[in-house]
N, C-alpha and C. Protein backbone atom coordinates (compact mmCIF):
# COMPACT_ATOMS: atom_id res chain seq x y z
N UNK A 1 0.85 -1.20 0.00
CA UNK A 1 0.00 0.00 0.00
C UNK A 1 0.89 1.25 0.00
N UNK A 2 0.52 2.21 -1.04
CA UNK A 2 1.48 2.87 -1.22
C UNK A 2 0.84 4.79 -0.25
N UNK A 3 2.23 5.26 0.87
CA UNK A 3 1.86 6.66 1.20
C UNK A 3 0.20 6.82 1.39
N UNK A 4 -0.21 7.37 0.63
CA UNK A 4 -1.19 7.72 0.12
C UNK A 4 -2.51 7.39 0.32
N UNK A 5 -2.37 5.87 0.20
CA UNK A 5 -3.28 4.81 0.36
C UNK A 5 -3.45 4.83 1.85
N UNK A 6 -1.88 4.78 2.32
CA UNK A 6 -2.09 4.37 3.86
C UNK A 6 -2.33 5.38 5.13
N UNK A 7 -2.27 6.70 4.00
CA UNK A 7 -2.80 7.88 5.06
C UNK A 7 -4.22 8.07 5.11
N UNK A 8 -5.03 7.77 3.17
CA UNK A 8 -6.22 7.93 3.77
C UNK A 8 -7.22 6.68 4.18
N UNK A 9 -6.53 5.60 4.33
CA UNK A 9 -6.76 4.26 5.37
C UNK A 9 -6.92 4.85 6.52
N UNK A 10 -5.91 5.57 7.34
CA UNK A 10 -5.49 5.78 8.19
C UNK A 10 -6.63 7.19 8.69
N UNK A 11 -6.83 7.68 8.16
CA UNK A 11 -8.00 9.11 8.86
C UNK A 11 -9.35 8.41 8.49
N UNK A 12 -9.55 7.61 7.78
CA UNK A 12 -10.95 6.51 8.02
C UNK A 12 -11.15 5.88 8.90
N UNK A 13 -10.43 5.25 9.49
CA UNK A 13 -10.33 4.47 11.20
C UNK A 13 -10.29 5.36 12.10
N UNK A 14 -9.56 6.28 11.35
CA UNK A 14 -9.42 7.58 12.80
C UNK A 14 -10.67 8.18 12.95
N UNK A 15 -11.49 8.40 11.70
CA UNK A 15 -12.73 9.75 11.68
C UNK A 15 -14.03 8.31 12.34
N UNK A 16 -13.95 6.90 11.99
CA UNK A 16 -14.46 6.37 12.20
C UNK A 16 -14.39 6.10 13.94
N UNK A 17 -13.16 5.76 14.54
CA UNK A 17 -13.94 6.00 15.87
C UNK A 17 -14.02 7.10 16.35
N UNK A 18 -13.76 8.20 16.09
CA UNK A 18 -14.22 9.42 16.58
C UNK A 18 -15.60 9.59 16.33
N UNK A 19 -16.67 8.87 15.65
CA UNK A 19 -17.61 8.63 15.52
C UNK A 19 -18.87 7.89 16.53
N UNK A 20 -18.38 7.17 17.29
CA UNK A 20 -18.89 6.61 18.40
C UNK A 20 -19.20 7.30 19.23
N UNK A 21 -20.86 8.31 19.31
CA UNK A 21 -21.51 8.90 20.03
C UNK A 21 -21.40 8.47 22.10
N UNK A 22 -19.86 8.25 22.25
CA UNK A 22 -20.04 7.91 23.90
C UNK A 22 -20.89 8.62 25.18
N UNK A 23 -20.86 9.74 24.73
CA UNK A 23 -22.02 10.39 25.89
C UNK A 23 -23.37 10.02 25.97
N UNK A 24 -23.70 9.46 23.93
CA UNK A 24 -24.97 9.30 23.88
C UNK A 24 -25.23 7.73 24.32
N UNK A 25 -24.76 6.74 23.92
CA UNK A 25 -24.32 5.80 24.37
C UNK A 25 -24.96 5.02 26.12
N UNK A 26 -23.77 6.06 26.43
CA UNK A 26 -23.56 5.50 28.29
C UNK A 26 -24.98 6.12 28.39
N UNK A 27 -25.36 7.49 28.12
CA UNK A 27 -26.86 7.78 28.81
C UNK A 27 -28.05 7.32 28.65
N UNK A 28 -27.66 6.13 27.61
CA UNK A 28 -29.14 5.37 27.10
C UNK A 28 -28.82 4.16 27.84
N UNK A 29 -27.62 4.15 28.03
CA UNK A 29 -27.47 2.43 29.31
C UNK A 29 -28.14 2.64 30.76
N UNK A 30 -27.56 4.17 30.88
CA UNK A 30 -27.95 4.14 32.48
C UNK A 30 -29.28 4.74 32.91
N UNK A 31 -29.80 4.77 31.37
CA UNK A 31 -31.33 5.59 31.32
C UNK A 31 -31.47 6.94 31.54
N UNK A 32 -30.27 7.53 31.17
CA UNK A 32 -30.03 9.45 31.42
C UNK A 32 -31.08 10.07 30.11
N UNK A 33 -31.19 11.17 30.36
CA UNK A 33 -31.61 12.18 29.14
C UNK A 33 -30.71 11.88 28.05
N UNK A 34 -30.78 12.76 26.66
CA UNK A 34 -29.73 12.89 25.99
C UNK A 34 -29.11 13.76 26.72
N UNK A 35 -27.67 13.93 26.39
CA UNK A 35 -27.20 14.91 27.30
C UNK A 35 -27.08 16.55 25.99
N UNK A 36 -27.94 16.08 24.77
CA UNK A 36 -27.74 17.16 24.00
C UNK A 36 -29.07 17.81 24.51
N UNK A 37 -30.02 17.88 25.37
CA UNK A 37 -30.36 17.83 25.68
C UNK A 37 -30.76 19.36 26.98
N UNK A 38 -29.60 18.98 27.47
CA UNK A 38 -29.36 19.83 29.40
C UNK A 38 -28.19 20.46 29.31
N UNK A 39 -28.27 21.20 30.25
CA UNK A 39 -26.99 21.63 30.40
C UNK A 39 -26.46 22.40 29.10
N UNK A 40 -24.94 22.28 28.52
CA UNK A 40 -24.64 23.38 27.68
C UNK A 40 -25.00 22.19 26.12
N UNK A 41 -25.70 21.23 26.42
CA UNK A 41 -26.01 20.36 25.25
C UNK A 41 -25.07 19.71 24.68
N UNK A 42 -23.88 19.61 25.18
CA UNK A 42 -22.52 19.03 24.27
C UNK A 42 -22.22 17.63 24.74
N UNK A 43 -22.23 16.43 23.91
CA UNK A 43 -22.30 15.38 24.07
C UNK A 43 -21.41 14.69 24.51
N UNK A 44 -20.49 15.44 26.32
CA UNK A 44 -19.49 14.92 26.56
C UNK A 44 -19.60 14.77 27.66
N UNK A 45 -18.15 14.17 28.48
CA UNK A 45 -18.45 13.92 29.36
C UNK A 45 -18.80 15.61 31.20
N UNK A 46 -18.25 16.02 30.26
CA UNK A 46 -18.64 16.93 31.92
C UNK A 46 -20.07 17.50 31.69
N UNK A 47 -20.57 17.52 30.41
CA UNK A 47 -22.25 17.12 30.87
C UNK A 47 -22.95 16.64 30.87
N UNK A 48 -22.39 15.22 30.87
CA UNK A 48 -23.03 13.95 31.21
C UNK A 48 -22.97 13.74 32.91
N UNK A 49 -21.97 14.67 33.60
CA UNK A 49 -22.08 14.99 35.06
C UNK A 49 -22.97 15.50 35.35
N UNK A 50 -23.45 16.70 34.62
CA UNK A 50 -24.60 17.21 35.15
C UNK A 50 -25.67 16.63 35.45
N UNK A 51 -25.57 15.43 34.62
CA UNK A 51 -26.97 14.82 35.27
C UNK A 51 -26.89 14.21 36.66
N UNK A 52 -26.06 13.95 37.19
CA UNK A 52 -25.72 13.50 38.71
C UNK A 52 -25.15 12.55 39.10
N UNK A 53 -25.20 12.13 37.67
CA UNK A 53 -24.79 10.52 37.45
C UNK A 53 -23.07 9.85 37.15
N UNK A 54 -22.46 10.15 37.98
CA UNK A 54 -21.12 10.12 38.05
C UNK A 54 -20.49 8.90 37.09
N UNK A 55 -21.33 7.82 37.23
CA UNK A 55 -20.61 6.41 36.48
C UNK A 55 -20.90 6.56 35.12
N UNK A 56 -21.96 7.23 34.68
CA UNK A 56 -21.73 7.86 33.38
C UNK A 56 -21.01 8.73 32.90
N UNK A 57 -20.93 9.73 33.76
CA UNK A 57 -19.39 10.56 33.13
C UNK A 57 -18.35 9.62 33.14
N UNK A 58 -18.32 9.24 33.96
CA UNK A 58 -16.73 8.79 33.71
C UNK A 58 -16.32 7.74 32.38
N UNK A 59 -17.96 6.84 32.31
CA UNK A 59 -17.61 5.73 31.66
C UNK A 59 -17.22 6.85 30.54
N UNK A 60 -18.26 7.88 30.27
CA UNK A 60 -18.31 8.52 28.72
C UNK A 60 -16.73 9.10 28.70
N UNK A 61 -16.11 9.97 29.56
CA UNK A 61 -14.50 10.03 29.95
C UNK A 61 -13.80 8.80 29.04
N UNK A 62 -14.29 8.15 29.93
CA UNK A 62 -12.99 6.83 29.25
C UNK A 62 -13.50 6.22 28.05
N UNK A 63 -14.52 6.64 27.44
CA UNK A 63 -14.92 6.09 25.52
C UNK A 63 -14.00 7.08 25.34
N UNK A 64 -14.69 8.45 25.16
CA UNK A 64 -14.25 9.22 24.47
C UNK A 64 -12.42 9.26 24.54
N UNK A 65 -11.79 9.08 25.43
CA UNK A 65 -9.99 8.88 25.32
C UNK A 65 -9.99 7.88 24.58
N UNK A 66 -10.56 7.03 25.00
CA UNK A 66 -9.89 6.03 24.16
C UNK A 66 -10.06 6.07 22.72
N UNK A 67 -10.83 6.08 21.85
CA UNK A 67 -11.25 6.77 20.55
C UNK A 67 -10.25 7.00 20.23
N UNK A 68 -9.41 8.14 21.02
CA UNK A 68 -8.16 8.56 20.42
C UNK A 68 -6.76 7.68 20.71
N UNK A 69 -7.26 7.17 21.45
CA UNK A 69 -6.06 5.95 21.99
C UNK A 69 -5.71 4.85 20.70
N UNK A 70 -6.95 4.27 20.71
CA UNK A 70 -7.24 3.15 19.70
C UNK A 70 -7.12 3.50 18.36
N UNK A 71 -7.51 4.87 17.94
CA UNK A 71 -7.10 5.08 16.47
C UNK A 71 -5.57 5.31 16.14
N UNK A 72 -4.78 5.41 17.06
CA UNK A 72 -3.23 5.15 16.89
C UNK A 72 -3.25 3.72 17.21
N UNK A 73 -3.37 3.58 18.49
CA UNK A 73 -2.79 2.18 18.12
C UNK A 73 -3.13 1.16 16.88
N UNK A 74 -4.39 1.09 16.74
CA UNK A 74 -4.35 0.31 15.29
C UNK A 74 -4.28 0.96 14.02
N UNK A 75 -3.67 2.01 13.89
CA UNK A 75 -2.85 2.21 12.79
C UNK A 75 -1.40 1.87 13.07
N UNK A 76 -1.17 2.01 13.88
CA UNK A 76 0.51 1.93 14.52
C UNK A 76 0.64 0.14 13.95
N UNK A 77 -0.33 -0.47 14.47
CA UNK A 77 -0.40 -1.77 14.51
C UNK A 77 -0.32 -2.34 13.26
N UNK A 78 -0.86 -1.86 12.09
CA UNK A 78 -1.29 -2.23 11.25
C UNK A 78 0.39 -1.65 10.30
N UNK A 79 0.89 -1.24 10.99
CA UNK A 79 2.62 -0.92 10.69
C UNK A 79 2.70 0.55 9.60
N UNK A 80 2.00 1.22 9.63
CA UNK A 80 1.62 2.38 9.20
C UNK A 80 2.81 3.77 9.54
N UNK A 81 3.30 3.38 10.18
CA UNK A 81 4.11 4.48 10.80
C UNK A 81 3.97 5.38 11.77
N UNK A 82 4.70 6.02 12.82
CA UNK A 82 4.02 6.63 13.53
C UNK A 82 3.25 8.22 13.56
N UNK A 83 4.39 8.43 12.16
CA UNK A 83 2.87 10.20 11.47
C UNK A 83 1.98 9.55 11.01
N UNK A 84 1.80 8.34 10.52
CA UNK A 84 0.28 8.32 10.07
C UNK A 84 -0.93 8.25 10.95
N UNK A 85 0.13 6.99 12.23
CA UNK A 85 -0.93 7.15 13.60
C UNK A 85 -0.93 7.86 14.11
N UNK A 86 -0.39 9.02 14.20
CA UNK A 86 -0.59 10.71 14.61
C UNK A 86 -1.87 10.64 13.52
N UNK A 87 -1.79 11.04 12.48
CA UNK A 87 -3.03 11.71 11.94
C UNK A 87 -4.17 10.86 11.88
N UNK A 88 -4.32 9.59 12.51
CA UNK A 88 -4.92 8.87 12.66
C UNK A 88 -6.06 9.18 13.63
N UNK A 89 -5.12 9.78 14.77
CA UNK A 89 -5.40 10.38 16.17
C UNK A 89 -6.25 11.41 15.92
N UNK A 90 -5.91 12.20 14.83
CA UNK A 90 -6.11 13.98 14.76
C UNK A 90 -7.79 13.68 14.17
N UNK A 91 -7.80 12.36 13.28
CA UNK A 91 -9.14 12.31 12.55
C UNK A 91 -9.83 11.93 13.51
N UNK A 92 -9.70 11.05 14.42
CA UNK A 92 -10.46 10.75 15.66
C UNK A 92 -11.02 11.54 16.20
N UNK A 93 -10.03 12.71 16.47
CA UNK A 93 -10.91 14.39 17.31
C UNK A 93 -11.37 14.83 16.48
N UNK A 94 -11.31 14.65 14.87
CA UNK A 94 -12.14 15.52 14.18
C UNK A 94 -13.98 15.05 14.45
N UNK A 95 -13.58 13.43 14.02
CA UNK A 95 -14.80 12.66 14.34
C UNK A 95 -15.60 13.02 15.24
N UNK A 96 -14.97 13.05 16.40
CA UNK A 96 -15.97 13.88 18.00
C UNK A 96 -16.10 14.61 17.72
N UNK A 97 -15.37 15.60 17.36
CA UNK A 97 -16.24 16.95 16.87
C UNK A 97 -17.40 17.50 16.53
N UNK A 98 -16.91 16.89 14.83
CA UNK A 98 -17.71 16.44 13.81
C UNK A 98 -18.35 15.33 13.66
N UNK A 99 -18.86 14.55 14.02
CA UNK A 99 -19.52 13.04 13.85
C UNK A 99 -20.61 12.93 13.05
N UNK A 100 -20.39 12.47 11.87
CA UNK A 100 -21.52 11.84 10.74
C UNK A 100 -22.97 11.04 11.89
N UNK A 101 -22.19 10.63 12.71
CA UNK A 101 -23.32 10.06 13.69
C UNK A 101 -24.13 10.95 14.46
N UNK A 102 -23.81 12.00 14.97
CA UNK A 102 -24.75 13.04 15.51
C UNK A 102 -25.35 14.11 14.32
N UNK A 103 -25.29 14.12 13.37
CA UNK A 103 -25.43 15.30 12.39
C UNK A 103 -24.26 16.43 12.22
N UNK A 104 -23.18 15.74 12.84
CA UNK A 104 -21.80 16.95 12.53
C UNK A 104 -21.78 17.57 13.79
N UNK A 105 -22.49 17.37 14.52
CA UNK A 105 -22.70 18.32 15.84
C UNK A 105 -22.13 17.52 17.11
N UNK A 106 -20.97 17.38 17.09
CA UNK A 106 -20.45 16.67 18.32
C UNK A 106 -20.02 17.70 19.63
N UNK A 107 -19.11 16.98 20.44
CA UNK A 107 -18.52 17.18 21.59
C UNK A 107 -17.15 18.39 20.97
N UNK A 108 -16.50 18.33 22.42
CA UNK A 108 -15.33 19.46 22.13
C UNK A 108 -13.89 19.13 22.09
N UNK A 109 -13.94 17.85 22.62
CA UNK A 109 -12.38 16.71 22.05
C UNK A 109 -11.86 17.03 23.49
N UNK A 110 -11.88 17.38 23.95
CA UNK A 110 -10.75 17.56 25.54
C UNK A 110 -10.54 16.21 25.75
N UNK A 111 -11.16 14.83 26.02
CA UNK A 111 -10.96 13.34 26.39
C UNK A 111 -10.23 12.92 25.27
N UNK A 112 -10.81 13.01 23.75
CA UNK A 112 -10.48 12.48 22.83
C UNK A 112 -8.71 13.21 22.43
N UNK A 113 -8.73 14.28 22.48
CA UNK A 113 -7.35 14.91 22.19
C UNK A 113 -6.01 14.64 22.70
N UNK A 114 -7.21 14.47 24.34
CA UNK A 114 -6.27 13.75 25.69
C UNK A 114 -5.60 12.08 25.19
N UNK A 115 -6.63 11.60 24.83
CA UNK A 115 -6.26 9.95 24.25
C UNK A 115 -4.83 10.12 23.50
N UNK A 116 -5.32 11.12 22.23
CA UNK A 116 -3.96 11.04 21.34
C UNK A 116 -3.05 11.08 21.93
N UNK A 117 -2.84 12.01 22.11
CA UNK A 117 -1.14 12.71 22.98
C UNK A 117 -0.64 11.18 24.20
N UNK A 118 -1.82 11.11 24.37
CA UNK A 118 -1.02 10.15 25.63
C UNK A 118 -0.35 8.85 24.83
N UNK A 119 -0.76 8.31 23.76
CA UNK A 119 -0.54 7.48 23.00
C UNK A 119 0.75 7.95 21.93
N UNK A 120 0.69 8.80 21.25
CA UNK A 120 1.45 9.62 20.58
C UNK A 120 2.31 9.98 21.25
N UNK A 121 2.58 11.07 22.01
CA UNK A 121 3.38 11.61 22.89
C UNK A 121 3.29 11.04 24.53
N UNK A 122 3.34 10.22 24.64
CA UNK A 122 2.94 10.05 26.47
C UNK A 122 3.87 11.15 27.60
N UNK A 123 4.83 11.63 27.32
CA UNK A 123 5.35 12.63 27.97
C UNK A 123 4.26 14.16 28.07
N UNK A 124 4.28 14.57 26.61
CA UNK A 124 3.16 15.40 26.52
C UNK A 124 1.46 15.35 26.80
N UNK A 125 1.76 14.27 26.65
CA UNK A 125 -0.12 13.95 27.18
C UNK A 125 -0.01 14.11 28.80
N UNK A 126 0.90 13.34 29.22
CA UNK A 126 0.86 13.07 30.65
C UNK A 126 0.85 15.06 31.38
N UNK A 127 2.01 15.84 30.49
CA UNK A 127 1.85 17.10 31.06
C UNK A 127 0.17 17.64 30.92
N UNK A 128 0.12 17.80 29.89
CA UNK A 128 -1.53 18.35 29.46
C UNK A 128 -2.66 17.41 30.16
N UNK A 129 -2.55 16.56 30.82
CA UNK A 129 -3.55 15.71 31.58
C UNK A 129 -3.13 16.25 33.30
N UNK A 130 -2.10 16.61 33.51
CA UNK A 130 -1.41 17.32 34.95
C UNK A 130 -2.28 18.65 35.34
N UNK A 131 -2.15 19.34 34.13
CA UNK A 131 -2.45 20.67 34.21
C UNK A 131 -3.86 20.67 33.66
N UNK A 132 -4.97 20.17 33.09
CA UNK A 132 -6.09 19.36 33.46
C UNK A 132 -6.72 19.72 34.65
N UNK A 133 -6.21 18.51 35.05
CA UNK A 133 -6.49 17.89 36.60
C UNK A 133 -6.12 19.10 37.75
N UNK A 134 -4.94 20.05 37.83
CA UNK A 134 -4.63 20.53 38.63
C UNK A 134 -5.73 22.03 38.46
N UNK A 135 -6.09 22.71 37.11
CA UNK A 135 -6.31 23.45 36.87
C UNK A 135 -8.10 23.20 37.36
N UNK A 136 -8.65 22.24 36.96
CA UNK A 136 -9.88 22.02 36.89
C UNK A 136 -9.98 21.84 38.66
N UNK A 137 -9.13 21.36 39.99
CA UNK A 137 -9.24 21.02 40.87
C UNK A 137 -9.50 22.41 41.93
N UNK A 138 -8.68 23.22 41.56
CA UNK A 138 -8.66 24.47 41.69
C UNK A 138 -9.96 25.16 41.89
N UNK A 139 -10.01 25.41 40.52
CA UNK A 139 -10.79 26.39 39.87
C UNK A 139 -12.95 25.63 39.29
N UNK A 140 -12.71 24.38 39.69
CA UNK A 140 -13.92 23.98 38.94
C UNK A 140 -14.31 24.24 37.69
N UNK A 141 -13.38 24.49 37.19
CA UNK A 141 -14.01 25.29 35.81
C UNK A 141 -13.20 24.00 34.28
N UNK A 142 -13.88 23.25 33.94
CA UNK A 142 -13.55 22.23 33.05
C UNK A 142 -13.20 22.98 32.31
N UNK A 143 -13.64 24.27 31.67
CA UNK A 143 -13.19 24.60 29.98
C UNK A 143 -12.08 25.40 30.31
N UNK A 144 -11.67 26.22 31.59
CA UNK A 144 -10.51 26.49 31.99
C UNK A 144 -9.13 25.59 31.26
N UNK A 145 -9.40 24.49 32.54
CA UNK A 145 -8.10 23.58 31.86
C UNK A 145 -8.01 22.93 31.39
N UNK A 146 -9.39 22.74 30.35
CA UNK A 146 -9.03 22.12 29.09
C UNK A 146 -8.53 23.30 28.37
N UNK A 147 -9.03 24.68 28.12
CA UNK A 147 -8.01 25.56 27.11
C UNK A 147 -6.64 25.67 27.50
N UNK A 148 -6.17 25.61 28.78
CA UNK A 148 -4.52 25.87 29.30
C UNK A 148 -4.27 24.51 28.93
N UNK A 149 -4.57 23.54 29.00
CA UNK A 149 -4.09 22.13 29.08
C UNK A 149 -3.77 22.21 27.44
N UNK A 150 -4.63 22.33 26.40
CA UNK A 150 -4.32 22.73 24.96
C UNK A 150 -3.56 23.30 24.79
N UNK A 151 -3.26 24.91 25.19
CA UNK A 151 -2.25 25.43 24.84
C UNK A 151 -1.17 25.10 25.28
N UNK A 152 -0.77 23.88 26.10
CA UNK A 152 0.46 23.55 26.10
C UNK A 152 0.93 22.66 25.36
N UNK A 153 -0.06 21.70 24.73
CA UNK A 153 0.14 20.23 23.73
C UNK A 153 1.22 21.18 22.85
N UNK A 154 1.35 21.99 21.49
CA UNK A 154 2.18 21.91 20.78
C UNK A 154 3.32 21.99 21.36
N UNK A 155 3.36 23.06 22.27
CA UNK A 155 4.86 23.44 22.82
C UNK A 155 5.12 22.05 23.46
N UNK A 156 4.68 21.40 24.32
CA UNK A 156 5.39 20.33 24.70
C UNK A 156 5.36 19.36 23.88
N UNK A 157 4.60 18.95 22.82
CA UNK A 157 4.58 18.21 22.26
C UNK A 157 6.52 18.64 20.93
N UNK A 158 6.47 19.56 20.67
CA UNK A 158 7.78 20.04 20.14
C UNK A 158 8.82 19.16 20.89
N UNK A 159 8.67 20.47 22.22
CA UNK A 159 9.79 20.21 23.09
C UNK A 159 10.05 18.38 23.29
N UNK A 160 9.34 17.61 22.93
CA UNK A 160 9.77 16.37 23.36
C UNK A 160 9.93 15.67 22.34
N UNK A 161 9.57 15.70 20.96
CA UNK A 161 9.80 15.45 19.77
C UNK A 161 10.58 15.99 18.63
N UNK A 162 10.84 17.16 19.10
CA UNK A 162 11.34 18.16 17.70
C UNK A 162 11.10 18.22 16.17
N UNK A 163 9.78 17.78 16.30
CA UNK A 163 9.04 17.31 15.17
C UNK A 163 8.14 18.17 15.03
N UNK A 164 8.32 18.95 13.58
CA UNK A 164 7.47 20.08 13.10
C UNK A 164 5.89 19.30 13.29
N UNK A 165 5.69 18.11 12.61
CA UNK A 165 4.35 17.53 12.32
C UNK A 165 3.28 17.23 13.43
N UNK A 166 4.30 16.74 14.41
CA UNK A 166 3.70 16.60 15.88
C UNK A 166 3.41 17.98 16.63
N UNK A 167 3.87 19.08 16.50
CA UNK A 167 3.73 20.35 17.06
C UNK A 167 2.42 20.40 16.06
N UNK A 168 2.69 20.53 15.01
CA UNK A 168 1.41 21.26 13.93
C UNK A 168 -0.04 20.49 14.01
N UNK A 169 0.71 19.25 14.38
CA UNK A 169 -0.90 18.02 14.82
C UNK A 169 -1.50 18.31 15.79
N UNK A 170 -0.46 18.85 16.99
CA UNK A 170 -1.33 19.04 18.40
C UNK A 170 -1.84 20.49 18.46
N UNK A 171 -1.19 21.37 17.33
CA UNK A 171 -1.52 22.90 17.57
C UNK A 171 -3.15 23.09 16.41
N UNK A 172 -2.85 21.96 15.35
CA UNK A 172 -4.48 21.78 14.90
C UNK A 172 -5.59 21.50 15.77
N UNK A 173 -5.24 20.54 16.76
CA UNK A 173 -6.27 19.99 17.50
C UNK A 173 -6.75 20.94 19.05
N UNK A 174 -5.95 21.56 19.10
CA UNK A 174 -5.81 22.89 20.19
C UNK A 174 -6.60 23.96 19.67
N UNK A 175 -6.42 24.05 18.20
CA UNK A 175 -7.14 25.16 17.84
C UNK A 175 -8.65 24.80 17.94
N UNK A 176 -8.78 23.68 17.39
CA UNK A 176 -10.42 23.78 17.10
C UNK A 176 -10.66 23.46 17.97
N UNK A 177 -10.35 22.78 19.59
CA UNK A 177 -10.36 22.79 20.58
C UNK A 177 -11.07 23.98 21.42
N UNK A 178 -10.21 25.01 20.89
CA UNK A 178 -10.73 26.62 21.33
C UNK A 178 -11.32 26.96 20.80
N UNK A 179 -11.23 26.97 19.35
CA UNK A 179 -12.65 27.52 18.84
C UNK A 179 -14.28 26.63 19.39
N UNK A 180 -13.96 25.59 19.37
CA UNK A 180 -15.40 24.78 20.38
C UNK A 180 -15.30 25.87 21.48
N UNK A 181 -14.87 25.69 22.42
CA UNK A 181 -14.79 26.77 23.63
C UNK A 181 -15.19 28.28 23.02
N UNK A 182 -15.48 28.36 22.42
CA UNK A 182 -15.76 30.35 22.01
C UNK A 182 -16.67 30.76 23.04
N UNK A 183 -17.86 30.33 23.29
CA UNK A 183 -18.99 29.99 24.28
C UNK A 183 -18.11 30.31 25.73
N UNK A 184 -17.95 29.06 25.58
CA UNK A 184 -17.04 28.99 27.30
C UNK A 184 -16.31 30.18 27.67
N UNK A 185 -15.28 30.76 26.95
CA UNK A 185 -14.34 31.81 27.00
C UNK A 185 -15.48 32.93 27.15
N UNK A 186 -16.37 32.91 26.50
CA UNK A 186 -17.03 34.51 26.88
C UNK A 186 -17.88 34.17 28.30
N UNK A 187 -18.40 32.69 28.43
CA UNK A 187 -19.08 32.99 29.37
C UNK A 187 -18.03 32.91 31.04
N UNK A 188 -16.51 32.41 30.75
CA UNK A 188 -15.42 32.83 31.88
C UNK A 188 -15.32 34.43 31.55
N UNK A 189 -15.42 35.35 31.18
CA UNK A 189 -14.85 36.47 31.07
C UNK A 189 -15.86 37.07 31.54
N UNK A 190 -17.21 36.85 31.13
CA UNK A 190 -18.32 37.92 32.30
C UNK A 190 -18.69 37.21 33.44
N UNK A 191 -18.00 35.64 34.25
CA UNK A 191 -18.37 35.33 35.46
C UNK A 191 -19.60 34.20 35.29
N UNK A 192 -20.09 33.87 34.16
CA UNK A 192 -21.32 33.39 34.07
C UNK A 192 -20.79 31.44 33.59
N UNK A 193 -19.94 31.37 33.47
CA UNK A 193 -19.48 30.13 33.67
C UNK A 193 -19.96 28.93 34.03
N UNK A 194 -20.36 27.59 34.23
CA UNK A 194 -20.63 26.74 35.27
C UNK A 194 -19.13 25.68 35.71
N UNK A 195 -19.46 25.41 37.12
CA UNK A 195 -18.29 24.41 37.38
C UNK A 195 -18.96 23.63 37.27
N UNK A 196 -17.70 22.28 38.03
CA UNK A 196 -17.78 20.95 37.84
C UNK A 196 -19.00 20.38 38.53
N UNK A 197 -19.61 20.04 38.21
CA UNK A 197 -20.57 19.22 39.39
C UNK A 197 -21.98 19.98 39.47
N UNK A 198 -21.91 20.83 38.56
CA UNK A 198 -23.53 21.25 38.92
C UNK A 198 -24.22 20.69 37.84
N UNK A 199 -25.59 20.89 38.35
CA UNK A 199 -26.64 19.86 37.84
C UNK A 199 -27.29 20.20 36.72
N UNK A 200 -27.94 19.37 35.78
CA UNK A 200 -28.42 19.62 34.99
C UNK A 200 -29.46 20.68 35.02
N UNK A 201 -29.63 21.66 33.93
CA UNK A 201 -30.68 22.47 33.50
C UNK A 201 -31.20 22.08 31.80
N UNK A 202 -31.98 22.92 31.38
CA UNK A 202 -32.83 22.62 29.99
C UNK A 202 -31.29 23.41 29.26
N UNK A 203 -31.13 22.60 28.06
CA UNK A 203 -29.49 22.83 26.99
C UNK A 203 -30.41 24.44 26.80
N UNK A 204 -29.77 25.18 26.73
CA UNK A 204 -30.16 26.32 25.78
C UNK A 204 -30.24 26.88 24.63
């Protein structure tokens, strides 16, 4: 299979599990609302918390990483190389994003983005999953440190690779990352925000 073949092999498996509606999923197992539904309507996991229902966030947490986990590894597997299972990764977050399965109207990749890097880069994932966790513990505020946690993927992702492609992969997926967040960012800047753990309301 020649280049070519095996890159766009390779963003078909990727866009394909990024396709696997996990928020929608876990909330029809555990009998939740849609979660497009409540809350800020985004089919992920921190508002799949809002419904109260903790074992559903999390399960939806751990689909959505993995998505991005699994679309490297089985390209990696399939002996593809490891830029292709990078962009393998990148189609995966496009998929959540974008998902042919929801009408194009997906989630915001923070789990799924998280998957890549940790698989791809595990040095850099592991930082951007630190500052995550530390930022969100703080502050309650999920879209907080998921945007700081993004803006560090290229730079560390560089710094530990020195690889133009891997910087430009994680600084693609950062971007549209933030642009999902446009919402979030205005509603941190006038105070109107929600944290972690509050409960569902009607999506707006």
């Amino acid at each position: 299979m020649n280049t070519a073949s095996s890159i766009a092999l390779a963003l078909v498996i990727g866009y394909a599990f990024g396709c696997i509606p996990f928020a929608v999923i876990t909330s029809r197992i555990f009998g939740l609302a849609d979660p497009r539904t409540y809350g800020s309507g985004n089919p992920g996991a921190t508002n799949v918390l809002r419904s109260g229902n903790r074992k559903a966030a999390i399960l939806t947490l751990l689909g959505d990483a993995l998505k991005g986990c699994v679309a490297v590894w089985v390209v990696r597997a399939l002996g593809m190389g490891d830029t292709t299972a990078l962009l393998a990764g990148v189609a995966a977050f496009v998929g959540h994003v974008f998902p042919a399965t929801l009408g194009f109207r997906g989630g915001k990749g923070v789990a799924t983005a998280a998957g890549v890097m940790l698989v791809a880069v595990p040095p850099a994932g592991v930082i951007a999953l630190g500052i995550w966790v530390g930022v969100a513990a703080i502050t309650r505020y999920s879209s907080l440190a998921a945007l700081l946690a993004a803006c560090s993927a290229p730079i560390t992702g560089l710094l530990y690779t020195g690889s133009a492609v891997v910087c430009g992969a994680f600084a693609a997926m950062a971007g549209l990352l933030i642009w999902r967040h446009a919402e979030n960012i205005r509603r941190l800047m006038n105070g109107s925000e929600s944290r972690i753990g509050r409960k569902k309301t009607a999506a707006g």
